[in-house]
C-alpha atoms as a PDB file:
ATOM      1  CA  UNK A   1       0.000   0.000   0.000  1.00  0.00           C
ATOM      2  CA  UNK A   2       1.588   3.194  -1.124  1.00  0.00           C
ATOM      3  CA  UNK A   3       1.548   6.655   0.757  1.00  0.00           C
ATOM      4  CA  UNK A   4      -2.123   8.272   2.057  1.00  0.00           C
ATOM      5  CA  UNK A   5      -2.763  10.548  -1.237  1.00  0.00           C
ATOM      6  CA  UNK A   6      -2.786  14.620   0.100  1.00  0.00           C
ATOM      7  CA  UNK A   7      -6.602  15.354   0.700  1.00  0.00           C
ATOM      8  CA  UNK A   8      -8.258  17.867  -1.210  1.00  0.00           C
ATOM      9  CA  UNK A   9      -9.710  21.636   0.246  1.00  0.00           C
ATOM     10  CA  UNK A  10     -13.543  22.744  -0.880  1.00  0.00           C
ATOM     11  CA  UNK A  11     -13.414  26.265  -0.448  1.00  0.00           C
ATOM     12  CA  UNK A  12     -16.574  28.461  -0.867  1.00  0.00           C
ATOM     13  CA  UNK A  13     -15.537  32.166  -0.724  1.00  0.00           C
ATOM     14  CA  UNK A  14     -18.664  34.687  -0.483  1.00  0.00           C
ATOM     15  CA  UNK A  15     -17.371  38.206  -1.374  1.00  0.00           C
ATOM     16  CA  UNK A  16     -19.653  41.146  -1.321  1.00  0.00           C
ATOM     17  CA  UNK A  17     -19.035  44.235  -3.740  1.00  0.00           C
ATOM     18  CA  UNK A  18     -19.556  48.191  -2.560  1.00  0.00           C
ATOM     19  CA  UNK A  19     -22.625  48.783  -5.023  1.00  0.00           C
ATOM     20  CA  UNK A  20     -20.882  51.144  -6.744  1.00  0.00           C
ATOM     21  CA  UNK A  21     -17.856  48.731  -7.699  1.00  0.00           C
ATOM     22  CA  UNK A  22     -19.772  46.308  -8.454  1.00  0.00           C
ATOM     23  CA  UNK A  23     -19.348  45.525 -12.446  1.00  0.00           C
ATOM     24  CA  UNK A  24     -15.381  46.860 -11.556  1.00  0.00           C
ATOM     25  CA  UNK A  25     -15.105  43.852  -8.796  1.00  0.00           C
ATOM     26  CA  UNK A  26     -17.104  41.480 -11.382  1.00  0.00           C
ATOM     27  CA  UNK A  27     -14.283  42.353 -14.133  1.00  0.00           C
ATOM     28  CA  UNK A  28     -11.865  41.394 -10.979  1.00  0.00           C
ATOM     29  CA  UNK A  29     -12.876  38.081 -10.368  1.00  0.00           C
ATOM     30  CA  UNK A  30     -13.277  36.837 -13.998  1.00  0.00           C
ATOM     31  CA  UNK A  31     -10.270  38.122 -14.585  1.00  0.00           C
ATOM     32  CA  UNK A  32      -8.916  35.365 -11.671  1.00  0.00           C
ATOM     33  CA  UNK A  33     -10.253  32.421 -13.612  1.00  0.00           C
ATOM     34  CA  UNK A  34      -7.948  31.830 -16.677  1.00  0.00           C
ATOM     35  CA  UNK A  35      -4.586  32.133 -14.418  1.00  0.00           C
ATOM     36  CA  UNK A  36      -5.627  30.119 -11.209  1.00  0.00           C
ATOM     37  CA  UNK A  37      -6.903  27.269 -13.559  1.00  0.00           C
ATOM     38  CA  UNK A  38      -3.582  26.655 -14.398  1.00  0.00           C
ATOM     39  CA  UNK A  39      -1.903  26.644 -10.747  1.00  0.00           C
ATOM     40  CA  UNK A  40      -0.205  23.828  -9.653  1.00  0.00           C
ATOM     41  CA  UNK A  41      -3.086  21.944  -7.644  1.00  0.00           C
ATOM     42  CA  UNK A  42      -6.280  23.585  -9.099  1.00  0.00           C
ATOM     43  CA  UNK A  43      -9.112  20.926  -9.354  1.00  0.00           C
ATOM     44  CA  UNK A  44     -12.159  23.550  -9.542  1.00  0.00           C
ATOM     45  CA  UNK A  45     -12.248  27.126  -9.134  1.00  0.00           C
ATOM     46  CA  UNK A  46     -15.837  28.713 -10.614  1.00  0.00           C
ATOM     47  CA  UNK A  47     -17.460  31.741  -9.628  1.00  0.00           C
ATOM     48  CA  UNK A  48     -21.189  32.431  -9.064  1.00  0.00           C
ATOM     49  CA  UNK A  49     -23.545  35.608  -8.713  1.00  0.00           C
ATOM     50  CA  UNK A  50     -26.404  35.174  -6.241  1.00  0.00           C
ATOM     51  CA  UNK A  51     -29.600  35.872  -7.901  1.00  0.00           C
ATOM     52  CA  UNK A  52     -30.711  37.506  -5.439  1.00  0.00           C
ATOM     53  CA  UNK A  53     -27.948  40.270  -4.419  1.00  0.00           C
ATOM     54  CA  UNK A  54     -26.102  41.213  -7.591  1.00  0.00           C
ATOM     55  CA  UNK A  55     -22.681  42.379  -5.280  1.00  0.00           C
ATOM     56  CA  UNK A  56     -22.510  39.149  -3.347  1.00  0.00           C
ATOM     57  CA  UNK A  57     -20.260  36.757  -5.353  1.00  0.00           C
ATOM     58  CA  UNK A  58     -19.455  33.540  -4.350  1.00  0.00           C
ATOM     59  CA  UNK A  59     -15.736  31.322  -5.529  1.00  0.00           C
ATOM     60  CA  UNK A  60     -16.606  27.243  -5.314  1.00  0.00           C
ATOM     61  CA  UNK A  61     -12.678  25.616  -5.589  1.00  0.00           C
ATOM     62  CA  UNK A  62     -11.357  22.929  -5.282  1.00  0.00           C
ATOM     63  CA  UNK A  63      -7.582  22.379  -4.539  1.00  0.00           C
ATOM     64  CA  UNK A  64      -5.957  19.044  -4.383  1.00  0.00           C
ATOM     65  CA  UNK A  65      -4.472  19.919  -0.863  1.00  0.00           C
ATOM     66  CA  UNK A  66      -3.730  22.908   1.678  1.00  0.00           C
ATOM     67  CA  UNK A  67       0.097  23.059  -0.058  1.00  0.00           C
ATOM     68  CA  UNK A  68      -2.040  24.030  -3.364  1.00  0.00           C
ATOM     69  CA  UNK A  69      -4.243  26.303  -1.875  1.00  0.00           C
ATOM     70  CA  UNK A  70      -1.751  28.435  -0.064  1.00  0.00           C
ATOM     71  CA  UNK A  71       0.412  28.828  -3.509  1.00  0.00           C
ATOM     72  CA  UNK A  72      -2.756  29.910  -4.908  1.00  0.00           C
ATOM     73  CA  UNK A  73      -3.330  32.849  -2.858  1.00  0.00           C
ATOM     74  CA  UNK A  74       0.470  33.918  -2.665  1.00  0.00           C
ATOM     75  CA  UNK A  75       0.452  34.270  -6.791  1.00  0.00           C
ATOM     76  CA  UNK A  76       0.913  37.538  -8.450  1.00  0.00           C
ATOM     77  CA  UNK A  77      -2.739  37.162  -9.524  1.00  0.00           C
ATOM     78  CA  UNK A  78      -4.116  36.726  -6.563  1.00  0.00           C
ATOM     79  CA  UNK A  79      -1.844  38.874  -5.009  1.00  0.00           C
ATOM     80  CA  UNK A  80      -3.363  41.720  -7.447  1.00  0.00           C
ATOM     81  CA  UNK A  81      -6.657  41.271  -6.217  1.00  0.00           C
ATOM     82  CA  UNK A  82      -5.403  41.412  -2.495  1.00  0.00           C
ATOM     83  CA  UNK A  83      -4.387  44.331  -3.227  1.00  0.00           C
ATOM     84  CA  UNK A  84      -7.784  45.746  -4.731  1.00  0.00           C
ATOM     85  CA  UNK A  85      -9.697  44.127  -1.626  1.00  0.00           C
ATOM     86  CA  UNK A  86     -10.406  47.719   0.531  1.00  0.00           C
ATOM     87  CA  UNK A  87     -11.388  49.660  -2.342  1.00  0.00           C
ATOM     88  CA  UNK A  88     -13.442  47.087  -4.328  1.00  0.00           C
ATOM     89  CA  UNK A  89     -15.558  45.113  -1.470  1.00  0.00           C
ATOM     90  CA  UNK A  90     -18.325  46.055   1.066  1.00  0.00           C
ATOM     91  CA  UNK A  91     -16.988  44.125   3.901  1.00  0.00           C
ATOM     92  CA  UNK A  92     -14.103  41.287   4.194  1.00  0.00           C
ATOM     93  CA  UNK A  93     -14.155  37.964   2.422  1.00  0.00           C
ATOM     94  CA  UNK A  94     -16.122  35.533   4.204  1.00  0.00           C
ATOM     95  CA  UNK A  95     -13.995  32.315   3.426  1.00  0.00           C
ATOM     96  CA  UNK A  96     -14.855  28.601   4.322  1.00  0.00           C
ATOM     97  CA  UNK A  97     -12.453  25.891   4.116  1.00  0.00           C
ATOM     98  CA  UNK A  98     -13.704  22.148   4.076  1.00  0.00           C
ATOM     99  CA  UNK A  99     -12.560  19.166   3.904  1.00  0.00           C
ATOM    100  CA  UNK A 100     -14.602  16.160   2.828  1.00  0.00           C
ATOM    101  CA  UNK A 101     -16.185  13.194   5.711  1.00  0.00           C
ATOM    102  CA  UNK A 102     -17.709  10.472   3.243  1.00  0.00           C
END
């Protein structure tokens, strides 16, 4: 029997936009999708729009362990939108990490 494979990290991020940075924080995130789908570890990384708030936006990923996941938010593309956090968003990230029972 070879080594215990790394378990995988579900993370569902909700992020809320300032109303009136809304479409600005919407060009933000898509523009997260192309580069983190090709970081080391990436399984699934999509982003939603609740139907009923259009500023709260919500990141379902998927990273093959916690290694992958913290690379992920220390590249320059994540880094970028870091940065952007205080001007673009109505309140801080609210970010769960989970790990699958069965």
């Amino acid at each position: 029997m070879g080594p215990t494979p790394p378990k995988s990290v579900k993370v569902i991020a909700h992020i809320h936009a300032k109303p009136s940075k809304r479409d600005e924080l919407e060009k933000v995130l898509l523009s997260l999708i192309a580069p983190t789908r090709l970081d080391e570890g990436y399984q699934e990384y999509e982003l939603f729009v609740s139907q009923d708030d259009p500023c709260h936006f919500i990141f379902i990923e998927t990273w093959e362990s916690p290694e992958a996941l913290d690379k992920h938010v220390q590249t320059p593309h994540f880094q970028g939108f870091v940065r952007r956090a205080d001007e673009l968003l109505d309140g801080a990230p609210q970010v769960l990490k989970l790990s699958r029972l069965g």
